[in-house]
Protein backbone atom coordinates (compact mmCIF):
# COMPACT_ATOMS: atom_id res chain seq x y z
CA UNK A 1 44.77 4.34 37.32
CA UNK A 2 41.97 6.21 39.01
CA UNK A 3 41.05 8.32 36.68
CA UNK A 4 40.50 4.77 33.95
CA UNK A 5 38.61 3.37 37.01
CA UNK A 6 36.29 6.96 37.07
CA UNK A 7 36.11 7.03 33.52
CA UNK A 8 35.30 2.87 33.22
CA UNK A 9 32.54 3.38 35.48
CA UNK A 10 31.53 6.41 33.93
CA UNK A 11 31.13 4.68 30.39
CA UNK A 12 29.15 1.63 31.86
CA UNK A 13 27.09 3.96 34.05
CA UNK A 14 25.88 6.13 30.72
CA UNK A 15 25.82 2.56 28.46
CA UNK A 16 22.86 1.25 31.01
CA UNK A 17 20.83 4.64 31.21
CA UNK A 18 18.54 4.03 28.58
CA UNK A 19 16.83 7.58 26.65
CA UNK A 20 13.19 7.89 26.58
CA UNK A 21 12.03 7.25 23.08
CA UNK A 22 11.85 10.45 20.77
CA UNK A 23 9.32 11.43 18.49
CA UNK A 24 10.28 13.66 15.91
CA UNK A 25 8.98 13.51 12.04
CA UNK A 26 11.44 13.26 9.62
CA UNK A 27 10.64 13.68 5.91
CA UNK A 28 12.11 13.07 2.97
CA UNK A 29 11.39 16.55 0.99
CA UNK A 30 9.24 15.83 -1.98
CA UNK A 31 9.23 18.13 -4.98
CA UNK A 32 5.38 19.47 -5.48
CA UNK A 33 4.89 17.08 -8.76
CA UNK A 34 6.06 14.03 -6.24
CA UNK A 35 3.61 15.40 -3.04
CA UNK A 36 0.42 15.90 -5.82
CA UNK A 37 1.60 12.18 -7.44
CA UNK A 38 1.80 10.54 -4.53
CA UNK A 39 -1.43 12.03 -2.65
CA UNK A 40 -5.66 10.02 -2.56
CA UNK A 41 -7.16 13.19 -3.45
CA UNK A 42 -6.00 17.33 -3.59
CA UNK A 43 -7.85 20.08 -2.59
CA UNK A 44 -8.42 23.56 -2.32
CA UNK A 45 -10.22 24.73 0.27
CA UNK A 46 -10.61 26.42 3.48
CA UNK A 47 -10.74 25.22 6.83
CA UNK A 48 -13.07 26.68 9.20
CA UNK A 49 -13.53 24.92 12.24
CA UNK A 50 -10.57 22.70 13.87
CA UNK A 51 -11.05 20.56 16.93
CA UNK A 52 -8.15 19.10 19.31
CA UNK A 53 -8.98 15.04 20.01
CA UNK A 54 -8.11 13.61 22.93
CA UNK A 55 -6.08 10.77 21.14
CA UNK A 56 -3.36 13.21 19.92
CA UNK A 57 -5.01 14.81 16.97
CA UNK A 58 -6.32 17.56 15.66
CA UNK A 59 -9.98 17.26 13.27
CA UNK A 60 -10.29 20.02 10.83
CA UNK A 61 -13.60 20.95 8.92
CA UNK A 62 -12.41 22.28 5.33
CA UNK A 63 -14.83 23.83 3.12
CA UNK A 64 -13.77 22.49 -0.43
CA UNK A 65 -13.60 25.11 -3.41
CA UNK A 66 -11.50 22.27 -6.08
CA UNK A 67 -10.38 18.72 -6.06
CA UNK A 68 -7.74 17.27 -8.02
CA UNK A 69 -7.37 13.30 -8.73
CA UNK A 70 -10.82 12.51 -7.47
CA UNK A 71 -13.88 14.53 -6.57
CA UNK A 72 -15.01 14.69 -2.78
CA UNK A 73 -17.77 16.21 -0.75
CA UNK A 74 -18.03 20.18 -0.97
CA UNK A 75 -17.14 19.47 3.29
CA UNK A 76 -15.05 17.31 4.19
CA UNK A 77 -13.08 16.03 7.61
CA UNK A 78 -9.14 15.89 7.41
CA UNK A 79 -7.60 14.48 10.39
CA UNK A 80 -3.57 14.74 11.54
CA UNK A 81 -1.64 14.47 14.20
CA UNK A 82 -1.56 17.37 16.80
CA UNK A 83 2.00 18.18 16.81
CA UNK A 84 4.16 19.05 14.14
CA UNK A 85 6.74 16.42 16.24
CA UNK A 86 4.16 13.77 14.96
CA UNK A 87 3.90 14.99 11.32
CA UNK A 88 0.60 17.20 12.23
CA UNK A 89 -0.42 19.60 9.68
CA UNK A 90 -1.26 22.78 10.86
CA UNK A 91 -3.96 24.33 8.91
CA UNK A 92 -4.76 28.11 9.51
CA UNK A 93 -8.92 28.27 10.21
CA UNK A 94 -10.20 31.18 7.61
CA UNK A 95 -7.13 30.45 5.09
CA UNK A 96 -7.72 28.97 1.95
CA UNK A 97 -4.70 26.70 0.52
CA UNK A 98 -4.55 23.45 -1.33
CA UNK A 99 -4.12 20.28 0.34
CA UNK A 100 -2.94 16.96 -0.13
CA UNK A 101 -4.81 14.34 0.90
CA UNK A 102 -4.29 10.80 1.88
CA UNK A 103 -6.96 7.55 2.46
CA UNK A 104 -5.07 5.73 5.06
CA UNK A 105 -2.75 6.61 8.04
CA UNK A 106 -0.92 8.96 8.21
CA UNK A 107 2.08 8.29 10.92
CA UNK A 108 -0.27 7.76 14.07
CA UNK A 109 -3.24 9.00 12.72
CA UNK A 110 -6.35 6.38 11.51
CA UNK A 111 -9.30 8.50 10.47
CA UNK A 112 -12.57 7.50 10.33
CA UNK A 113 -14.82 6.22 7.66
CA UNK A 114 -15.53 9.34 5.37
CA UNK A 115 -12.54 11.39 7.41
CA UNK A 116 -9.37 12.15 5.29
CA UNK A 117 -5.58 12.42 6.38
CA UNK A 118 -2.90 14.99 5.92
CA UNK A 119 0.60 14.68 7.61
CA UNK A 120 3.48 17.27 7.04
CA UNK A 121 5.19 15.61 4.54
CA UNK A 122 2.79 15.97 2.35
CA UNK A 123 2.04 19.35 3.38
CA UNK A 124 5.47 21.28 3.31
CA UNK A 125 5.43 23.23 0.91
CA UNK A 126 2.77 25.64 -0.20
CA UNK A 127 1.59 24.37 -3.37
CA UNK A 128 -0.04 26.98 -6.01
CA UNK A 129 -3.54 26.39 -7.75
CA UNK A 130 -1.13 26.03 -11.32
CA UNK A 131 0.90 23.42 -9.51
CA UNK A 132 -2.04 20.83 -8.27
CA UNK A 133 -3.78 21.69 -11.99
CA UNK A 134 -0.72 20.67 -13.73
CA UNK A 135 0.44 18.10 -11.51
CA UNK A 136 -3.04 16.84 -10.34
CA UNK A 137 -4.78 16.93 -13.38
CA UNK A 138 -8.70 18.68 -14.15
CA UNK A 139 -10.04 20.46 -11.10
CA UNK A 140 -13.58 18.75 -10.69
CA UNK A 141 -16.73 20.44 -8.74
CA UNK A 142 -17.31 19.00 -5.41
CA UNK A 143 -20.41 16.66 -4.70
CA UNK A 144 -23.13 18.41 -1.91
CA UNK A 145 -22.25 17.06 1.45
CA UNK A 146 -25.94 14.97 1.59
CA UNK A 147 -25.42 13.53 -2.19
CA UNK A 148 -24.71 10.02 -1.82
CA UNK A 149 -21.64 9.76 -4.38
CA UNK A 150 -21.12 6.02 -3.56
CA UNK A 151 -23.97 4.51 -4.95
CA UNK A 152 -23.69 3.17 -8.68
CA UNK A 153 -23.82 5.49 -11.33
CA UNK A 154 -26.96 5.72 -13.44
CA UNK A 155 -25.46 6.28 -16.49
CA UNK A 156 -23.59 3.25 -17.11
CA UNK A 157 -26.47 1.06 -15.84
CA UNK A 158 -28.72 2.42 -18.43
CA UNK A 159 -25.99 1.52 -21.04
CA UNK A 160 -25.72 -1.42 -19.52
CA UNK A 161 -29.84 -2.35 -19.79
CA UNK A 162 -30.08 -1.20 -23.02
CA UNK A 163 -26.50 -3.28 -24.63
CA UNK A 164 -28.14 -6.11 -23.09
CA UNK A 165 -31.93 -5.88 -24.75
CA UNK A 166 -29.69 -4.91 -27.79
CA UNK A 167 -27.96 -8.38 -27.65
CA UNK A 168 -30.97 -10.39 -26.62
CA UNK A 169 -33.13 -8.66 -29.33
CA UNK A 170 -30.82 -9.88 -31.83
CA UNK A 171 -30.01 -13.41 -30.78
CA UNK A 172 -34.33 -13.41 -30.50
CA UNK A 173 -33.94 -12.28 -34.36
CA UNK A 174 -31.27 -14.30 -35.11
CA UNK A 175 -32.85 -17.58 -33.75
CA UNK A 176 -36.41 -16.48 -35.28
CA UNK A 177 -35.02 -16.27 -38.59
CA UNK A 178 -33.01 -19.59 -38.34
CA UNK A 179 -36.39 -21.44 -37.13
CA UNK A 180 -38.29 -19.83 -39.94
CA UNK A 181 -35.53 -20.88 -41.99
CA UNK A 182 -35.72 -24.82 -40.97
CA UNK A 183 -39.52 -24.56 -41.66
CA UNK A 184 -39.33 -23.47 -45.08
């Protein structure tokens, strides 16, 4: 009877001790067609300067050789969570590699305007050059840091002006011949 009394108290003793929470990233491995599909952007690049924040993450300058999916400054800022615990990437400074990219969060991790994410899952496996060109599609040129990519492109504005003296030259022609027309 003592030792159900011991063992009682020992069970509701343990049930009321609650655990600290845990992090720990868990990921669901994704085969390199599935981490390349499901990334913003892909690039290959180097990173060569990294800089611990003091919110828990770690700010890494990569010098951009190729992107994949959409083109991005030749330097960009990719943000991630410090610790691998947290899904933090750990990019070698000096070591070129391609990298998938995301636009939003990443687990804890909000960059800023113009900064990028990366988290672990994303980032498990080494993917090749081949890999992100077949998966990823055309490699494109990066844009100089100081070029403004998000202003309108001039191209399809001057299309645009010249379809629409096209159309109002020809309704002018249209309606000049119908009035000459009526006078006859």
């Amino acid at each position: 009877m003592l030792v159900v009394g011991v063992l009682l108290a020992a069970v509701i003793g343990w049930s009321t001790v609650r655990a600290a929470p845990a992090c720990a990233c868990s990921c669901v491995p994704l085969s390199e067609r599935d981490a390349v599909k499901r990334a913003s952007a892909v690039v290959f690049g180097v990173p060569v300067e990294k800089s611990e924040g003091a919110d828990q993450t770690t700010r890494y300058i990569v010098e951009v050789r190729q992107s994949y999916k959409q083109r991005v400054p030749e330097r960009i800022t990719v943000v991630t969570a410090s610790s691998s615990a947290a899904c933090g990437v750990d990019l070698e400074v000096g070591v070129e590699r391609v990298i998938m990219l995301g636009g939003g969060s990443a687990g804890p991790v909000r960059p800023a305007d113009g900064e990028w994410s990366a988290s672990l899952c994303s980032n498990l496996k080494w993917i090749s050059l081949g890999e992100a060109l077949l998966y990823g599609g055309p490699s494109m040129e990066p844009f100089p840091a100081d070029d403004s990519e998000s202003g309108p492109p001039v191209v399809p504005i001057v299309i645009g002006a010249v379809a629409v003296l096209l159309v109002g030259a020809g309704v002018a022609g249209w309606w000049w011949r119908r009035r000459a027309a009526g006078e006859e």
